[in-house]
PDB file of N, CA and C in Angstrom:
ATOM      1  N   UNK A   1      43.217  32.549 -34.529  1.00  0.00           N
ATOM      2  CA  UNK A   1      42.665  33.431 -35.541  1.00  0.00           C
ATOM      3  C   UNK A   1      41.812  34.475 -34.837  1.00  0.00           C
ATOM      4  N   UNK A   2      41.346  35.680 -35.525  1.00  0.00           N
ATOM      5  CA  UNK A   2      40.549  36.670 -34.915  1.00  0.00           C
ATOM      6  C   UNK A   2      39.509  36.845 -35.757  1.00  0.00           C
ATOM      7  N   UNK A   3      38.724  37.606 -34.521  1.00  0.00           N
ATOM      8  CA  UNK A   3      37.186  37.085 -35.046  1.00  0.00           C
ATOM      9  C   UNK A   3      36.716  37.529 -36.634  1.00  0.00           C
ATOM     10  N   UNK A   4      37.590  38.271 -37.373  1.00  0.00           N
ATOM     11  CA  UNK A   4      37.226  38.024 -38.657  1.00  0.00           C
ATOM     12  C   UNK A   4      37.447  37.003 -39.546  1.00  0.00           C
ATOM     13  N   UNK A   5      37.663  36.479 -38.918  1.00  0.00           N
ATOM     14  CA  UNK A   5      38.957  34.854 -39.654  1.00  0.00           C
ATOM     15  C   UNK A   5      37.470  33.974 -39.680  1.00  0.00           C
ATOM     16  N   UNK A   6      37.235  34.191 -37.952  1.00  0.00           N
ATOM     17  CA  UNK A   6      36.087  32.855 -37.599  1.00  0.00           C
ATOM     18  C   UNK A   6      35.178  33.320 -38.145  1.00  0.00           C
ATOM     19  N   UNK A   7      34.430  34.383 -38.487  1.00  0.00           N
ATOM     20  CA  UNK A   7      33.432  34.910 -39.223  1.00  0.00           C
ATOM     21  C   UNK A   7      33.250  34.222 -40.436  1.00  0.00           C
ATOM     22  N   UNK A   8      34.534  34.668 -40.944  1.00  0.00           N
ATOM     23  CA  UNK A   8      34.291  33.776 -42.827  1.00  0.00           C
ATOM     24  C   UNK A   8      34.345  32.257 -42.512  1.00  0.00           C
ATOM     25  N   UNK A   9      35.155  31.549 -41.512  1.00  0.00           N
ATOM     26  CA  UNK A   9      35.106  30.267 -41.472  1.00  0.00           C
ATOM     27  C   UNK A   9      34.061  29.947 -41.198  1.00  0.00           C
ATOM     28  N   UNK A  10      33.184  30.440 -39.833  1.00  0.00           N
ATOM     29  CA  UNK A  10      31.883  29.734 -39.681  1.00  0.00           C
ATOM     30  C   UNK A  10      30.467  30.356 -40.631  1.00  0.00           C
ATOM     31  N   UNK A  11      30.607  31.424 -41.032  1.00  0.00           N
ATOM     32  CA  UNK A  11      29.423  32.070 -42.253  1.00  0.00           C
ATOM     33  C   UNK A  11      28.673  32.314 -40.909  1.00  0.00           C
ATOM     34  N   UNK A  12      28.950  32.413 -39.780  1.00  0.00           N
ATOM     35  CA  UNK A  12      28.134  34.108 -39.004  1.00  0.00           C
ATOM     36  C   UNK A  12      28.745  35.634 -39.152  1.00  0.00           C
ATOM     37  N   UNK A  13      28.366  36.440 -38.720  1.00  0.00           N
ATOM     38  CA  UNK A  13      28.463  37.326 -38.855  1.00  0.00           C
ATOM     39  C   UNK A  13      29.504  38.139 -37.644  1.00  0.00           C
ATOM     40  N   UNK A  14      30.308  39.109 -37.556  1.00  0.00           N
ATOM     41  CA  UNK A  14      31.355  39.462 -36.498  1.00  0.00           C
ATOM     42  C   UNK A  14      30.481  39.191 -35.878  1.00  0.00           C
ATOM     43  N   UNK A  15      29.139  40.732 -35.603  1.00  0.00           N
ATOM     44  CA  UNK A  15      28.041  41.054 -34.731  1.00  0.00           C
ATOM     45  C   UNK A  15      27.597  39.643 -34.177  1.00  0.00           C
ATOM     46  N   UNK A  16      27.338  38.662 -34.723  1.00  0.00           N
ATOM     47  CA  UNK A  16      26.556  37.417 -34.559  1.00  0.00           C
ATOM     48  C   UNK A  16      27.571  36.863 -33.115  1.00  0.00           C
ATOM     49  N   UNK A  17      28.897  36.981 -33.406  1.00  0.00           N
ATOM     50  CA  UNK A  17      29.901  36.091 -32.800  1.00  0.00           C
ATOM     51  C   UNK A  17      29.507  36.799 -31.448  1.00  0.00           C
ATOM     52  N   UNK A  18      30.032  38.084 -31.662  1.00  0.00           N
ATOM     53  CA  UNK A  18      29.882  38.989 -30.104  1.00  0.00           C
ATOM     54  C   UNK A  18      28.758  38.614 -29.457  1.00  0.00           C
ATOM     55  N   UNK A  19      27.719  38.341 -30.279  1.00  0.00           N
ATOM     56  CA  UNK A  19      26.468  38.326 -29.187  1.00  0.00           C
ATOM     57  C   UNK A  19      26.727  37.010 -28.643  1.00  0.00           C
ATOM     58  N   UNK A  20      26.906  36.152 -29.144  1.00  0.00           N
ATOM     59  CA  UNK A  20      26.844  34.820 -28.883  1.00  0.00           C
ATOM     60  C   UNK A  20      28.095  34.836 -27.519  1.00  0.00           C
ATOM     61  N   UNK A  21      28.913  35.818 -27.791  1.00  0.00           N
ATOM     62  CA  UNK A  21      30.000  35.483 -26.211  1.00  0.00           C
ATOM     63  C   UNK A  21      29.386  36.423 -25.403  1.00  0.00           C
ATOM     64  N   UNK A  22      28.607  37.530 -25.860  1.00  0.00           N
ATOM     65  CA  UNK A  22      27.893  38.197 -24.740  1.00  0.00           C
ATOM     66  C   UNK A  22      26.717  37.552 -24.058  1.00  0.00           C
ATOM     67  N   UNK A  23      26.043  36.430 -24.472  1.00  0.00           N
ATOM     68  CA  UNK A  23      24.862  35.651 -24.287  1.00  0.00           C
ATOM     69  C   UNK A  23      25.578  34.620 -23.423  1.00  0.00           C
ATOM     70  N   UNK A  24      26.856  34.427 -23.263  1.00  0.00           N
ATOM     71  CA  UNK A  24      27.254  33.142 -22.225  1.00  0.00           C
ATOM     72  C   UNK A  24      27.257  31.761 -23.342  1.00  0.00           C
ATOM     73  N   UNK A  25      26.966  31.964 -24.885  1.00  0.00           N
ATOM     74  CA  UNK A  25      26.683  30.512 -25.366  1.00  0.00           C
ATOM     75  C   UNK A  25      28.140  30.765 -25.919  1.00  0.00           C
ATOM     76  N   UNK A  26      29.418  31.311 -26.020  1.00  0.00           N
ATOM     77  CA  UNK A  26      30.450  31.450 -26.371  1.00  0.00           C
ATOM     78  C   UNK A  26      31.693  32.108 -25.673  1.00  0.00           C
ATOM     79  N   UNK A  27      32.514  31.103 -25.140  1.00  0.00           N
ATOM     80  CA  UNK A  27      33.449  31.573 -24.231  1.00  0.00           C
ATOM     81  C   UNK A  27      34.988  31.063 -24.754  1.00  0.00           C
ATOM     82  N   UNK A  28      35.689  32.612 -25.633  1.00  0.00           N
ATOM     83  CA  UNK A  28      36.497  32.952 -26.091  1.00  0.00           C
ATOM     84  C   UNK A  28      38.440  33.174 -25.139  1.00  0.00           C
ATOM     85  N   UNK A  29      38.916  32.643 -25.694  1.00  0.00           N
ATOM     86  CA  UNK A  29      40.066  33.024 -25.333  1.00  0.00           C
ATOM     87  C   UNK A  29      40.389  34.757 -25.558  1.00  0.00           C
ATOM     88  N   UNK A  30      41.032  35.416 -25.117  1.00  0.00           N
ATOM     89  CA  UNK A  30      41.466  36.709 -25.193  1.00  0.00           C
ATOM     90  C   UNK A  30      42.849  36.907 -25.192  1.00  0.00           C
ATOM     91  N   UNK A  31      43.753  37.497 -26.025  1.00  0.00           N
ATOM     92  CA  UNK A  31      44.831  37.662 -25.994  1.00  0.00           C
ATOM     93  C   UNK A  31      45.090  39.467 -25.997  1.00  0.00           C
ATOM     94  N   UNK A  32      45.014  40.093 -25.289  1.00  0.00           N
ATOM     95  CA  UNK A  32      45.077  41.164 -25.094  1.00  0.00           C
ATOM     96  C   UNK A  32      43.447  42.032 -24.791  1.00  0.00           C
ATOM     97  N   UNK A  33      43.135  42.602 -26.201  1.00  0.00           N
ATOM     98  CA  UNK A  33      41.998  43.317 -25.629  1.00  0.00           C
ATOM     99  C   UNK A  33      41.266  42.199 -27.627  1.00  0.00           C
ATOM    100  N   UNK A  34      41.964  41.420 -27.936  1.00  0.00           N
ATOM    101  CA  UNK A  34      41.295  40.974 -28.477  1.00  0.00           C
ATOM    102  C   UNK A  34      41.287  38.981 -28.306  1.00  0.00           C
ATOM    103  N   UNK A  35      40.029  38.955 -29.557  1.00  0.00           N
ATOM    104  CA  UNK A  35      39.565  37.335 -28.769  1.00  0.00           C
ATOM    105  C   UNK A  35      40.204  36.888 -30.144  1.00  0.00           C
ATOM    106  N   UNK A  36      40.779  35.481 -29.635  1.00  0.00           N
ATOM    107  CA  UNK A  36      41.666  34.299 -30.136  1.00  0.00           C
ATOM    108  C   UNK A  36      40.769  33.139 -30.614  1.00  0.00           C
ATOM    109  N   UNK A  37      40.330  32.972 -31.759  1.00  0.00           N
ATOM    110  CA  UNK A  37      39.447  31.826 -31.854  1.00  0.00           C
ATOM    111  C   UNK A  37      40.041  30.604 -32.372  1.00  0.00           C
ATOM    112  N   UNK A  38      39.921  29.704 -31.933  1.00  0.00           N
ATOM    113  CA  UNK A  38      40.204  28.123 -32.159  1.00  0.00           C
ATOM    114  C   UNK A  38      39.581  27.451 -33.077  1.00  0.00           C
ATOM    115  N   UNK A  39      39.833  26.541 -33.915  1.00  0.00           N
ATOM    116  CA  UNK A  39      38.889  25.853 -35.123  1.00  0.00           C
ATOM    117  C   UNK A  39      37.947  24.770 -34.328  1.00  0.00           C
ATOM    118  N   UNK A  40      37.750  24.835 -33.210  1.00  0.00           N
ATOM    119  CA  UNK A  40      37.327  23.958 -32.393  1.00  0.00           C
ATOM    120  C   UNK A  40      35.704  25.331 -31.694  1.00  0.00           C
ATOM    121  N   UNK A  41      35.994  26.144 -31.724  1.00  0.00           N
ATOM    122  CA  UNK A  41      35.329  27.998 -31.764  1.00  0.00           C
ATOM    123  C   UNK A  41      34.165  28.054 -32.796  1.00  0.00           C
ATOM    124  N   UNK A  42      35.763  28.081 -33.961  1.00  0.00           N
ATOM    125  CA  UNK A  42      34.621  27.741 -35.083  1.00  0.00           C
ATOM    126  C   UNK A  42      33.305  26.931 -35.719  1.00  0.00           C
ATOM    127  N   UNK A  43      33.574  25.826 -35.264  1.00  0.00           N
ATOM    128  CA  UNK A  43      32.736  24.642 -35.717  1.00  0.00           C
ATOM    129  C   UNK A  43      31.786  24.599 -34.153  1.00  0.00           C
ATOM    130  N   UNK A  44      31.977  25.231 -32.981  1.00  0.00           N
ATOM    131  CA  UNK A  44      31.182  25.394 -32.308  1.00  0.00           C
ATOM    132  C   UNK A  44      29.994  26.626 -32.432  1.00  0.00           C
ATOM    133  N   UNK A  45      30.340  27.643 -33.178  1.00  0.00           N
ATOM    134  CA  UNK A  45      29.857  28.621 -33.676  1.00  0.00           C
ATOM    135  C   UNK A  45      28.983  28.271 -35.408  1.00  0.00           C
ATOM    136  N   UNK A  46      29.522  26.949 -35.780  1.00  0.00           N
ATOM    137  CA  UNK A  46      28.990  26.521 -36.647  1.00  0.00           C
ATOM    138  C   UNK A  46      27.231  25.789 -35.767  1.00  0.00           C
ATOM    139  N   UNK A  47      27.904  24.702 -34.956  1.00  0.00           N
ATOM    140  CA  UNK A  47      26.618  24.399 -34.958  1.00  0.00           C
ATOM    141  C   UNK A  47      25.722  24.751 -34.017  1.00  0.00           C
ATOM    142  N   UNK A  48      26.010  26.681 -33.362  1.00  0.00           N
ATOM    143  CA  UNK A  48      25.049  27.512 -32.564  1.00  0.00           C
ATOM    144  C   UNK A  48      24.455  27.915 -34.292  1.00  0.00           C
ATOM    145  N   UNK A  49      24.469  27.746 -35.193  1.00  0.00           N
ATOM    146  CA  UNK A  49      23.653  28.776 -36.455  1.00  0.00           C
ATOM    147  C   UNK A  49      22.679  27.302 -37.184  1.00  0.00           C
ATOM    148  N   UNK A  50      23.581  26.206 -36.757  1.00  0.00           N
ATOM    149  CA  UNK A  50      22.602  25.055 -37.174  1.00  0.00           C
ATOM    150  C   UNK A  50      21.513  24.850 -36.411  1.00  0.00           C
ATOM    151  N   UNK A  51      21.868  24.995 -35.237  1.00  0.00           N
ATOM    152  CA  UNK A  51      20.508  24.913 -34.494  1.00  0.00           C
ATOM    153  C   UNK A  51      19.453  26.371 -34.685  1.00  0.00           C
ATOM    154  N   UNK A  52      19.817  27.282 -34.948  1.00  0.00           N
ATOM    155  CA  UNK A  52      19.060  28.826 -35.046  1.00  0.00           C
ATOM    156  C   UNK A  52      18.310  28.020 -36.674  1.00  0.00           C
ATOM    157  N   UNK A  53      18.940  27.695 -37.477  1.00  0.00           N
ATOM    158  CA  UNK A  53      18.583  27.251 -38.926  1.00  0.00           C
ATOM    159  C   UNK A  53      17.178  25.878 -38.813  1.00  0.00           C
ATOM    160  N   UNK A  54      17.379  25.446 -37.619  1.00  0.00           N
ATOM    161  CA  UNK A  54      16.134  24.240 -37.345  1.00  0.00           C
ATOM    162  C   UNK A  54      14.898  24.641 -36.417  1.00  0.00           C
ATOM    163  N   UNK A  55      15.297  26.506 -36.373  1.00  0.00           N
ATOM    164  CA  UNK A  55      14.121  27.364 -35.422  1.00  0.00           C
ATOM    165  C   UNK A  55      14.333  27.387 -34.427  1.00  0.00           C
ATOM    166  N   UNK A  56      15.454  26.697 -33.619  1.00  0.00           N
ATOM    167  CA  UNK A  56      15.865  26.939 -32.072  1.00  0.00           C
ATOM    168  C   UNK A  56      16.327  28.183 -31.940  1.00  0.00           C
ATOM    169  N   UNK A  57      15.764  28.656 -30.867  1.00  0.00           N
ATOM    170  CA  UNK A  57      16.215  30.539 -30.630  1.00  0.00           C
ATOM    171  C   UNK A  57      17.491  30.209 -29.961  1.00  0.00           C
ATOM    172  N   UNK A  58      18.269  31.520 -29.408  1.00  0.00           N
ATOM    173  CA  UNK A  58      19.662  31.831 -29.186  1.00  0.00           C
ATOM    174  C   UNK A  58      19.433  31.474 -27.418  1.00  0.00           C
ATOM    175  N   UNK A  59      18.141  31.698 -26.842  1.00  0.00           N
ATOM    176  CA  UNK A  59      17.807  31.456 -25.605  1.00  0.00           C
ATOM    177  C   UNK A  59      18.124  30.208 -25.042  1.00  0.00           C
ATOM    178  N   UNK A  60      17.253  29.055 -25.807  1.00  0.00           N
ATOM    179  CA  UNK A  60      17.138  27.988 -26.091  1.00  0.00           C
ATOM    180  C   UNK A  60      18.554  27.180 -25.772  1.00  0.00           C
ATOM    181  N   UNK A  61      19.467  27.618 -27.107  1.00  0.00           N
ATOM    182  CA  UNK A  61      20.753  26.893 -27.106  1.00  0.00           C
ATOM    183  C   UNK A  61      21.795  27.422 -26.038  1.00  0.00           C
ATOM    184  N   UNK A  62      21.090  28.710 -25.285  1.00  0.00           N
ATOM    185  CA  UNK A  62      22.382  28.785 -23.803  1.00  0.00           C
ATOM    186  C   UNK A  62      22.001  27.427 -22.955  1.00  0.00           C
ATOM    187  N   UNK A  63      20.964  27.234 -22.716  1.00  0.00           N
ATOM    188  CA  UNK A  63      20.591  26.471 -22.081  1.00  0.00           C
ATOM    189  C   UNK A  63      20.953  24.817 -22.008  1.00  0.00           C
ATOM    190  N   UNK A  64      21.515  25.157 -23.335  1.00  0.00           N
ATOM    191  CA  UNK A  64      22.322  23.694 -23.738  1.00  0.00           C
ATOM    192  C   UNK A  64      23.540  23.442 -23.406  1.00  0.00           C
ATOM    193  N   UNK A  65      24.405  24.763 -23.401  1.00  0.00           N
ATOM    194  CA  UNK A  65      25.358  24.931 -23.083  1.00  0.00           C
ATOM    195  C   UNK A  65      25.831  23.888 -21.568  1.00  0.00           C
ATOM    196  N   UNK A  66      27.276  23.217 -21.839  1.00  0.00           N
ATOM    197  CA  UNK A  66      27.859  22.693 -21.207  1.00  0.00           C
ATOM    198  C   UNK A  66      29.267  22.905 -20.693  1.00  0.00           C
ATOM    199  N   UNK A  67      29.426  23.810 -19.957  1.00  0.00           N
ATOM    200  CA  UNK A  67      31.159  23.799 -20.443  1.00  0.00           C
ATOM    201  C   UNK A  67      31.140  24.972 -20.802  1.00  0.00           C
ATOM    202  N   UNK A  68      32.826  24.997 -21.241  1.00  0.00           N
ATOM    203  CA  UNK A  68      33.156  25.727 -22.003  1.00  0.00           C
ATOM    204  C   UNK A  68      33.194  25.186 -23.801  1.00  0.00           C
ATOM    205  N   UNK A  69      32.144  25.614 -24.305  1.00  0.00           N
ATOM    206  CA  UNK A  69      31.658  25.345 -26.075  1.00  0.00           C
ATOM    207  C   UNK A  69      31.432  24.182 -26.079  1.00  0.00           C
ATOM    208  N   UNK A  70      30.765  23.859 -25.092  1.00  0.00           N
ATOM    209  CA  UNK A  70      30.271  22.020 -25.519  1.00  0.00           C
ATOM    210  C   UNK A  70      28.808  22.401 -25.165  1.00  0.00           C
ATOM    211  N   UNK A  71      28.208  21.250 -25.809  1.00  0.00           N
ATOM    212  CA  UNK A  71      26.536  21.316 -25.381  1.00  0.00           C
ATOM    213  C   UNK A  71      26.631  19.781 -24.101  1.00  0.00           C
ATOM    214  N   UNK A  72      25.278  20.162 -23.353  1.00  0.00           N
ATOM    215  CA  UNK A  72      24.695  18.576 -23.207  1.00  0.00           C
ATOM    216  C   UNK A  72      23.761  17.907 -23.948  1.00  0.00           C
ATOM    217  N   UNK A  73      24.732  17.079 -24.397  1.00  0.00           N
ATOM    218  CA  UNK A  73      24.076  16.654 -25.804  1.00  0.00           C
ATOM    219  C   UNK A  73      22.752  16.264 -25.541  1.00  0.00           C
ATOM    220  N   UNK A  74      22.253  15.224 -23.938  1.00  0.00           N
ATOM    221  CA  UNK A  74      20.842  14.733 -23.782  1.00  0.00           C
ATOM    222  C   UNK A  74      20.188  15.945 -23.638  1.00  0.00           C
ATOM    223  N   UNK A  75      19.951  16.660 -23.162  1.00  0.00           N
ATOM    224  CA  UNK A  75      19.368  17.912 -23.719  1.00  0.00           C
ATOM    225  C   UNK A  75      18.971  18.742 -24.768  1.00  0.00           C
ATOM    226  N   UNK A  76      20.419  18.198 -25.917  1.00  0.00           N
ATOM    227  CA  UNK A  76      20.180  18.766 -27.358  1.00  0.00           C
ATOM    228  C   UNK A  76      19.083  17.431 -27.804  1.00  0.00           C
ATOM    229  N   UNK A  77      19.626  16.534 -26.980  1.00  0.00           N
ATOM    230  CA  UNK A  77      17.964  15.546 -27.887  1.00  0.00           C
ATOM    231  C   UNK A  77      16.876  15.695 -27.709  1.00  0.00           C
ATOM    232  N   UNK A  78      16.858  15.721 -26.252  1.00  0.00           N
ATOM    233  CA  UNK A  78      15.390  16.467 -25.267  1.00  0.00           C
ATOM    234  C   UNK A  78      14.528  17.434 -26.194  1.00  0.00           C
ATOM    235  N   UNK A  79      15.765  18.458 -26.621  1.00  0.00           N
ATOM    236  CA  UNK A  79      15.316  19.503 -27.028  1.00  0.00           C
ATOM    237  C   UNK A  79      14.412  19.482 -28.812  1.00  0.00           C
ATOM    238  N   UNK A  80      15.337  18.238 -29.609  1.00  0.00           N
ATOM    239  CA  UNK A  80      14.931  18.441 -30.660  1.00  0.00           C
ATOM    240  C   UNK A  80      13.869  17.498 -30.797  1.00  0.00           C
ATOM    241  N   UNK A  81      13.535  16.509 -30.213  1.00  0.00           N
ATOM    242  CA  UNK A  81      12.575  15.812 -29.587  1.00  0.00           C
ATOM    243  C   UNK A  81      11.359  16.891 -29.641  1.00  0.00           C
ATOM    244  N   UNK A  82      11.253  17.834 -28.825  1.00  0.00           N
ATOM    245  CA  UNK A  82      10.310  18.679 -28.500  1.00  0.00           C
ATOM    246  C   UNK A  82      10.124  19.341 -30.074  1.00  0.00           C
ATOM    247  N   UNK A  83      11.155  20.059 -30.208  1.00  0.00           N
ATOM    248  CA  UNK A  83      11.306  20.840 -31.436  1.00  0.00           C
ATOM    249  C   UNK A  83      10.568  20.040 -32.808  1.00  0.00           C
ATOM    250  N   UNK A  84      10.798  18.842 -32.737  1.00  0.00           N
ATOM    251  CA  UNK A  84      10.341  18.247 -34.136  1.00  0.00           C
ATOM    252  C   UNK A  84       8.813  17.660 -33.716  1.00  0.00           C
ATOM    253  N   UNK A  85       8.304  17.367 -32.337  1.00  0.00           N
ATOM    254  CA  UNK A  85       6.323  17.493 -31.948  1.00  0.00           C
ATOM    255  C   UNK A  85       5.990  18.446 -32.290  1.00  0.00           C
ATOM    256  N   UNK A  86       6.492  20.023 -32.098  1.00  0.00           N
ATOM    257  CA  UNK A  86       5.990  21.001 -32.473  1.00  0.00           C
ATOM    258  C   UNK A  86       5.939  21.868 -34.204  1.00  0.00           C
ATOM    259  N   UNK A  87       6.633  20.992 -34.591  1.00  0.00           N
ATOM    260  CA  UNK A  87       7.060  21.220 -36.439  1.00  0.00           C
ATOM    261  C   UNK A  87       5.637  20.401 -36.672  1.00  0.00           C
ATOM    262  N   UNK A  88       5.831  19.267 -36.359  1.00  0.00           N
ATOM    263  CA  UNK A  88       4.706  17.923 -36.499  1.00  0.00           C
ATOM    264  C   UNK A  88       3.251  18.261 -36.226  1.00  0.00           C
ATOM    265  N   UNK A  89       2.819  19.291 -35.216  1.00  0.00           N
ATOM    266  CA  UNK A  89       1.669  20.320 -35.238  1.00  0.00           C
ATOM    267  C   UNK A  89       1.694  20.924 -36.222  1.00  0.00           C
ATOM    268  N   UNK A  90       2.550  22.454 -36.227  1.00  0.00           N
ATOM    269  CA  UNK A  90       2.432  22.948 -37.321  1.00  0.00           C
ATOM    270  C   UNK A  90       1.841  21.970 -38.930  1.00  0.00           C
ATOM    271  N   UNK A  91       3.126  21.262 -38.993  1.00  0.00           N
ATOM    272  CA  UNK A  91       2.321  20.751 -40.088  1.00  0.00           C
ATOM    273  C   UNK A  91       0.891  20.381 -40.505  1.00  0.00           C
ATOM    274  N   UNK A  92       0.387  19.608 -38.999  1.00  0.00           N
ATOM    275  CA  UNK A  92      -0.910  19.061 -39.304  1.00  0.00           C
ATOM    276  C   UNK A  92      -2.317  20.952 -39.605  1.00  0.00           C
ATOM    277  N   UNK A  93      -1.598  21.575 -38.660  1.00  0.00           N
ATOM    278  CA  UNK A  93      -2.319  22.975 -38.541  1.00  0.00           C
ATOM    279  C   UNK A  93      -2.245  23.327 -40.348  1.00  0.00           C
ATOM    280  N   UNK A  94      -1.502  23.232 -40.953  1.00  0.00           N
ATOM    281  CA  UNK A  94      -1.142  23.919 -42.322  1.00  0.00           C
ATOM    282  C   UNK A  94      -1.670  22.726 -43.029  1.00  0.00           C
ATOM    283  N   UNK A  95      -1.568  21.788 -43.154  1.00  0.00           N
ATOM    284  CA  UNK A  95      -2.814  20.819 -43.722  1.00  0.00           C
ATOM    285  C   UNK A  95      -4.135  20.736 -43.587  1.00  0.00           C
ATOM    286  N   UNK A  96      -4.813  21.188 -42.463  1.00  0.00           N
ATOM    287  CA  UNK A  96      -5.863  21.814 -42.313  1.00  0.00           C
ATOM    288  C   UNK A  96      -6.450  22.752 -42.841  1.00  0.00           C
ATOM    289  N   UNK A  97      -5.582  23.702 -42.758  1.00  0.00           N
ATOM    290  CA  UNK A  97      -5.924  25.180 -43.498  1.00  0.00           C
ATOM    291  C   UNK A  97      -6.128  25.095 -44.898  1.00  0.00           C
ATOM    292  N   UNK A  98      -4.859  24.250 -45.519  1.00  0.00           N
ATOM    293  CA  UNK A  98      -4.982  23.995 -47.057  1.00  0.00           C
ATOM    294  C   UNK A  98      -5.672  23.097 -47.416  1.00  0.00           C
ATOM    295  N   UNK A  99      -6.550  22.680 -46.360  1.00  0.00           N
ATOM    296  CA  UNK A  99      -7.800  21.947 -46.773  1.00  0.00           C
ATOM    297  C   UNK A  99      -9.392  22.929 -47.137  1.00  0.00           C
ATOM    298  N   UNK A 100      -9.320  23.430 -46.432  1.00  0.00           N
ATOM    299  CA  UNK A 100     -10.319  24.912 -46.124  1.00  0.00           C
ATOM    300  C   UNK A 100     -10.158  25.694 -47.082  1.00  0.00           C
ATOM    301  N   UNK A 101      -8.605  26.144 -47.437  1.00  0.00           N
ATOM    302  CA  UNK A 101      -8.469  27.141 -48.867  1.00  0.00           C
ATOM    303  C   UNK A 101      -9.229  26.320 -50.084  1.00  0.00           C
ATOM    304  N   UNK A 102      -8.356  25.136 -50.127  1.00  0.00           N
ATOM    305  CA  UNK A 102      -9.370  24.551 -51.455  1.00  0.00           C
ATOM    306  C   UNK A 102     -10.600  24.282 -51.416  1.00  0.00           C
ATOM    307  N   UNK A 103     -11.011  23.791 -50.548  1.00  0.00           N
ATOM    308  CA  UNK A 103     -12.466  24.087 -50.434  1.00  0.00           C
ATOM    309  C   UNK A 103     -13.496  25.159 -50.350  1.00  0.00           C
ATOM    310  N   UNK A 104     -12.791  26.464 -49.815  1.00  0.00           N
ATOM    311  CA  UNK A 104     -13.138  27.586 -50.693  1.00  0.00           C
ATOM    312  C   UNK A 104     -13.184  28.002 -52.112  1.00  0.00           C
ATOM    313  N   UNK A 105     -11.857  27.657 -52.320  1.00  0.00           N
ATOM    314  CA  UNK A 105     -12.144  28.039 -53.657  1.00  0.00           C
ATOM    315  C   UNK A 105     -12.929  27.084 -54.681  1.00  0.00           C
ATOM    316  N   UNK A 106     -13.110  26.296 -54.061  1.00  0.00           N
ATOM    317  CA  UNK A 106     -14.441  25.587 -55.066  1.00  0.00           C
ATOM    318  C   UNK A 106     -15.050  26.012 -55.250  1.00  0.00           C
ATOM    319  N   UNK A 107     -15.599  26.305 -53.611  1.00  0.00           N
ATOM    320  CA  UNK A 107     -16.957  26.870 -53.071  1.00  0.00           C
ATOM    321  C   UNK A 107     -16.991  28.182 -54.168  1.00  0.00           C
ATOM    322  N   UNK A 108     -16.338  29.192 -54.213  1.00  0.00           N
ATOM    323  CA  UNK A 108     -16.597  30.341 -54.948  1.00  0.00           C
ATOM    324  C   UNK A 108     -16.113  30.520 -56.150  1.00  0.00           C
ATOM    325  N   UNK A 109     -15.555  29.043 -57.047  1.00  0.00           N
ATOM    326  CA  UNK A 109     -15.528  29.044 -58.313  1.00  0.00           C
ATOM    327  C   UNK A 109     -16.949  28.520 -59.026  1.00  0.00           C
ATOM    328  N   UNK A 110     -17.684  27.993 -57.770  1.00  0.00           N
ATOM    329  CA  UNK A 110     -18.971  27.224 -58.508  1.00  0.00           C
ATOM    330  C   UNK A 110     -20.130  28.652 -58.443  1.00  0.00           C
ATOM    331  N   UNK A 111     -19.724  29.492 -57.974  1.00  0.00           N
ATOM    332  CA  UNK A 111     -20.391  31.162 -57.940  1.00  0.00           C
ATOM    333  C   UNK A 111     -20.198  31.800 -58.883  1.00  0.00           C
ATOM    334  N   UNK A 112     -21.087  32.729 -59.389  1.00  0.00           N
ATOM    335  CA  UNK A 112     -21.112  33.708 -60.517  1.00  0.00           C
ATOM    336  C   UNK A 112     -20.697  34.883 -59.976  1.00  0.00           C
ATOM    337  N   UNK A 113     -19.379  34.990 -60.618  1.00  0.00           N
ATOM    338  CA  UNK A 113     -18.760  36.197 -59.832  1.00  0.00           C
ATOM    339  C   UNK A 113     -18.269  37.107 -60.955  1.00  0.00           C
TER     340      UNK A 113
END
């Protein structure tokens, strides 16, 4: 199929695809001056947008890269390992804060304003 095919199959975008084979995280067959994608392409291009969708940048997932369209997977654990300590901050950071908001606004509902 051609890359408009894999576009609608995987729900990225043409632009999205190109970058992703210009970034090294996607390495396409070529049949002339155009690229040949495999349903095996596709669903690899599926889960470069799953990982972008869990906040992993495009940097990130070259680095995962194994092969040609394979990841190393101990790495993808490594990685989400890391990825989900740092969600696990955030969170506690944003529980904090929305501790402070409400307690402001106490603070300046019990004020004559």
């Amino acid at each position: 199929m051609f890359i408009g095919e894999a576009a609608k199959k995987s729900g990225a975008s043409e632009r999205a695809i190109r970058l992703y084979e210009s970034m090294g995280l996607l390495a396409v067959a070529r049949l002339g001056n155009y690229r040949v994608f495999s349903e095996a392409d596709v669903e690899f291009i599926r889960l470069i947008k799953e990982g972008q969708s869990l906040g992993l940048h495009l940097s990130e997932l070259k680095g995962l890269v194994d092969g040609e369209n394979d990841f190393d997977w101990g790495k993808v654990l490594q990685l989400l390992e890391h990825k989900q300590y740092e969600i696990a901050l955030q969170i506690k950071t944003l529980e904090a804060k929305s501790v402070r908001i409400a307690e402001y606004r106490q603070s300046i509902a019990q004020c004559d304003y």
